[in-house]
Protein backbone atom coordinates (compact mmCIF):
# COMPACT_ATOMS: atom_id res chain seq x y z
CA UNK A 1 0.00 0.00 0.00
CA UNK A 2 1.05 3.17 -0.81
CA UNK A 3 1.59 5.54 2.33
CA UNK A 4 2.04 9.25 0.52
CA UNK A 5 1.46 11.26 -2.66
CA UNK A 6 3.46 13.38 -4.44
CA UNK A 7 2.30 15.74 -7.10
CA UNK A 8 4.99 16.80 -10.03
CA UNK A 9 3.11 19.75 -12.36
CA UNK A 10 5.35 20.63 -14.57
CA UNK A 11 4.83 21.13 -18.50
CA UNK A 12 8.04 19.31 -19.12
CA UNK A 13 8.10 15.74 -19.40
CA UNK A 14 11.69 15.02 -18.64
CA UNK A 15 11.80 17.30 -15.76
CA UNK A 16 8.47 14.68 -14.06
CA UNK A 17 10.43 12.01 -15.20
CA UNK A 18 13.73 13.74 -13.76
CA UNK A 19 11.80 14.59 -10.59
CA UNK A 20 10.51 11.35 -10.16
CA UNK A 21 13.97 9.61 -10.45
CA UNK A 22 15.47 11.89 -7.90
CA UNK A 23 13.02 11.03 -5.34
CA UNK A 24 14.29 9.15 -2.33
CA UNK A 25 13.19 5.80 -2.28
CA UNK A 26 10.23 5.36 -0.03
CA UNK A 27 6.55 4.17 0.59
CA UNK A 28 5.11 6.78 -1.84
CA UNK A 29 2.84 7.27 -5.01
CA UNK A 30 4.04 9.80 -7.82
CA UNK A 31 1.60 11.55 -9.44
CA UNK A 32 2.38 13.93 -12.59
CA UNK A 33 0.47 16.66 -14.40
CA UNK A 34 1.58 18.89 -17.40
CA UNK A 35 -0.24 21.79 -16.71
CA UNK A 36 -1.95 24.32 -13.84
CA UNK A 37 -5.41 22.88 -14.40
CA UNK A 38 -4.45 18.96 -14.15
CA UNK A 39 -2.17 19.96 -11.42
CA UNK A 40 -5.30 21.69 -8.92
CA UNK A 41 -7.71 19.22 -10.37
CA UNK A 42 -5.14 16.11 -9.13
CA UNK A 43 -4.77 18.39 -5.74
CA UNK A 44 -8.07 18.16 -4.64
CA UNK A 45 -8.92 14.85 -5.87
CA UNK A 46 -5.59 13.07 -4.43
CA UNK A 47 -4.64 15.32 -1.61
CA UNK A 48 -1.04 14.86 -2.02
CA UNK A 49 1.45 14.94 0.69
CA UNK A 50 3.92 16.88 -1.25
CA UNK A 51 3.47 19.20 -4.30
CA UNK A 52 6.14 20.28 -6.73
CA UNK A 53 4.89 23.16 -8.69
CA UNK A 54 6.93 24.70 -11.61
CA UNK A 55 6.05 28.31 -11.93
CA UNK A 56 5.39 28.76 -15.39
CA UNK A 57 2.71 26.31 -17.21
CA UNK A 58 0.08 26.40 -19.35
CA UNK A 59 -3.70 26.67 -19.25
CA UNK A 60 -3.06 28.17 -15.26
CA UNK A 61 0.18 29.58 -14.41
CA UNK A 62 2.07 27.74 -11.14
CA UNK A 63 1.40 31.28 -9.90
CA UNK A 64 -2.44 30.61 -10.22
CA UNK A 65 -1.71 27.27 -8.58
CA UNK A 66 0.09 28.26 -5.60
CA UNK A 67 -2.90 31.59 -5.29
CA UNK A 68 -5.45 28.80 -5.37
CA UNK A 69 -3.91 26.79 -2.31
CA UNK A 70 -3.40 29.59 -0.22
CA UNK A 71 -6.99 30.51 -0.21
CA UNK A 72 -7.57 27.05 1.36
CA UNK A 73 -6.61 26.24 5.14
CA UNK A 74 -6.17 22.39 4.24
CA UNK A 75 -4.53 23.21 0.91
CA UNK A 76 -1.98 26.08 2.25
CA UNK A 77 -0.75 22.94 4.95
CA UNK A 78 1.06 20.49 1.88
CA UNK A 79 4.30 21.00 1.83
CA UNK A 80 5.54 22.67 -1.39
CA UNK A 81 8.17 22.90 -3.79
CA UNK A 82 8.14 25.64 -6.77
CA UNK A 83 10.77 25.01 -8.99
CA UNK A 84 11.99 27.41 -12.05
CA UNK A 85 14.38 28.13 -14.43
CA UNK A 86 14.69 31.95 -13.41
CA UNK A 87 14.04 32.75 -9.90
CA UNK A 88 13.47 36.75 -10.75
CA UNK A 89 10.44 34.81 -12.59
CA UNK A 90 9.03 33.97 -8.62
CA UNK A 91 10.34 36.98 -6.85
CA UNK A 92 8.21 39.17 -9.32
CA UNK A 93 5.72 37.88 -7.76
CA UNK A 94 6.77 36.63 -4.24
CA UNK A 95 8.82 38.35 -2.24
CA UNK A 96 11.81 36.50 -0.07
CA UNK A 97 12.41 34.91 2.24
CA UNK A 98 9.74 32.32 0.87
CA UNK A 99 8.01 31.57 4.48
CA UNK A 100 5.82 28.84 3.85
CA UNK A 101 7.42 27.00 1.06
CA UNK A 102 10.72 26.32 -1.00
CA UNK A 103 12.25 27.57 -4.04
CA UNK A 104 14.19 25.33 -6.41
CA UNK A 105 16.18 26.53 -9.35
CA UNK A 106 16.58 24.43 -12.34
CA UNK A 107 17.98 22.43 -13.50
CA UNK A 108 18.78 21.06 -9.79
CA UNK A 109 20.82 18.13 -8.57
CA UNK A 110 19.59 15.02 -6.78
CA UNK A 111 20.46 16.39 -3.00
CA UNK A 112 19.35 19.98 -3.51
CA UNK A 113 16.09 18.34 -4.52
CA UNK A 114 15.84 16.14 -1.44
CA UNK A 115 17.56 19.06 0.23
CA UNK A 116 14.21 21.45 -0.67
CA UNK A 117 11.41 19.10 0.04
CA UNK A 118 12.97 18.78 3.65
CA UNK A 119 13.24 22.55 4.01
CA UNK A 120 9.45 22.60 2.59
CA UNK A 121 7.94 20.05 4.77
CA UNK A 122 9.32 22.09 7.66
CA UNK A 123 7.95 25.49 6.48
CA UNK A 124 4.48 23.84 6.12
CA UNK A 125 4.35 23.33 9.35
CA UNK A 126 4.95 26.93 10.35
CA UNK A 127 2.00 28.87 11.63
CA UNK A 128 0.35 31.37 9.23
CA UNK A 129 0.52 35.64 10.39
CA UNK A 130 -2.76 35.56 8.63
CA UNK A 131 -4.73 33.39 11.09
CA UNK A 132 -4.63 30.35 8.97
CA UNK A 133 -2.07 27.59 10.46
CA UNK A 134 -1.45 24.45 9.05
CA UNK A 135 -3.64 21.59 10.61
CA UNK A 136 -2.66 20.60 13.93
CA UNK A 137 -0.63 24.22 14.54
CA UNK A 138 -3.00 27.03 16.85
CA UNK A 139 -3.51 30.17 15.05
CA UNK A 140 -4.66 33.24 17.02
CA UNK A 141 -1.33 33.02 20.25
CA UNK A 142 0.95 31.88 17.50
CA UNK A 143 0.48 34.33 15.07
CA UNK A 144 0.66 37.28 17.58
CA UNK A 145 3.93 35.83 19.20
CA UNK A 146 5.02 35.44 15.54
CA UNK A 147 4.67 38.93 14.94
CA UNK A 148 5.95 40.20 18.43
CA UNK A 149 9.06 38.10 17.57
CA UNK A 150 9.28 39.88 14.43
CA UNK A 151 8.67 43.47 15.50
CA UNK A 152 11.98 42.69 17.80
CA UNK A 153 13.83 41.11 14.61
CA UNK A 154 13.15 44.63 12.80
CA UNK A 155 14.45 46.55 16.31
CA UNK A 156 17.42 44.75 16.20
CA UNK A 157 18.10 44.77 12.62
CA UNK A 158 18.10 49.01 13.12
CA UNK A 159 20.34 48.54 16.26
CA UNK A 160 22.68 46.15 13.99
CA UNK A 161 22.94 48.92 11.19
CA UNK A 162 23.34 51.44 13.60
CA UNK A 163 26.39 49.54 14.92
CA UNK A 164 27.70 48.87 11.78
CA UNK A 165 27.72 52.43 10.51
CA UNK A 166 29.21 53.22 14.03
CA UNK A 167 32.10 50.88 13.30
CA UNK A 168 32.89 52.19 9.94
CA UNK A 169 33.15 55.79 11.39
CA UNK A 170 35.16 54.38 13.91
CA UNK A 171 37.74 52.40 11.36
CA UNK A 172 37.59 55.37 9.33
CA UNK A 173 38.98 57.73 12.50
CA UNK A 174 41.34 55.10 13.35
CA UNK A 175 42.55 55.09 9.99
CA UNK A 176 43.33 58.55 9.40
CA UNK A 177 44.77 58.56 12.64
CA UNK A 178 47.32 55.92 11.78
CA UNK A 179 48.33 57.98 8.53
């Protein structure tokens, strides 16, 4: 019996069939579609337990895709991997870091592969700042520590600029000092 799904939408044959052959073995199903439509369609009917989304595709754009899921709690919760051949291609339209899913660039090797479905398996389970969490994750305490913790992230990040300008005055001093 099978144990999990994953979900390869990508227009390209070879890349499925490269996708598929980099998979680590295991007690899983692959499932393949060639374009945004298949690729949602196959989503709701299989619930897969991974999705690897290329960005660009016909009929509905991986952009599309990926808009879809995150209007669905259960959806926005399987881990995901977008993969393209130009990254500015996703940052148009997503800014970094990507919080709740990974970015590979093709072509990619076997271990960055495996390397990016870990990475997205652990961002899935991340709470949501817009209420939303992944199944199992509470929302409303999370996503208010969540942004706290970032609030203090952008405080220090001003303190840490602050310091470094302060240094380079202080190297510059020192400098024309030694002279």
């Amino acid at each position: 019996m099978i144990g999990h799904k994953i979900l390869v939408i990508d227009d390209s044959k070879v890349i499925r069939m490269r996708v598929r052959d980099m998979l680590p073995e295991g007690d899983f199903e692959v499932l393949e579609a060639k374009d945004g439509i298949e690729g949602i369609n196959l989503i709701r009917q299989e619930r897969p337990n991974l999705i690897m989304l290329d960005f660009l595709l016909p009929k509905m754009s991986g952009w599309e895709v990926f808009q879809e899921l995150q209007q669905q709690r259960d959806l926005q919760a399987i881990p995901l991997v977008i993969m393209s051949g130009r990254k500015e291609e996703v940052t148009d339209k997503l800014q970094e870091p990507f919080e709740y899913f990974e970015f590979i660039e093709k072509p990619f090797e076997k271990a960055e592969l495996q390397d990016a479905i870990k990475v997205a398996i652990a961002k899935s389970k991340l709470p949501r700042l817009d209420g939303a969490a992944p199944e199992g994750v509470g929302s409303g305490a999370d996503a208010a520590e969540v942004a706290a913790l970032r609030a203090q992230v952008e405080q220090m990040q001003a303190e840490i600029d602050s310091l470094k300008k302060a240094v380079t005055q202080l190297v510059t001093f020192v400098k024309r000092k030694l002279k």
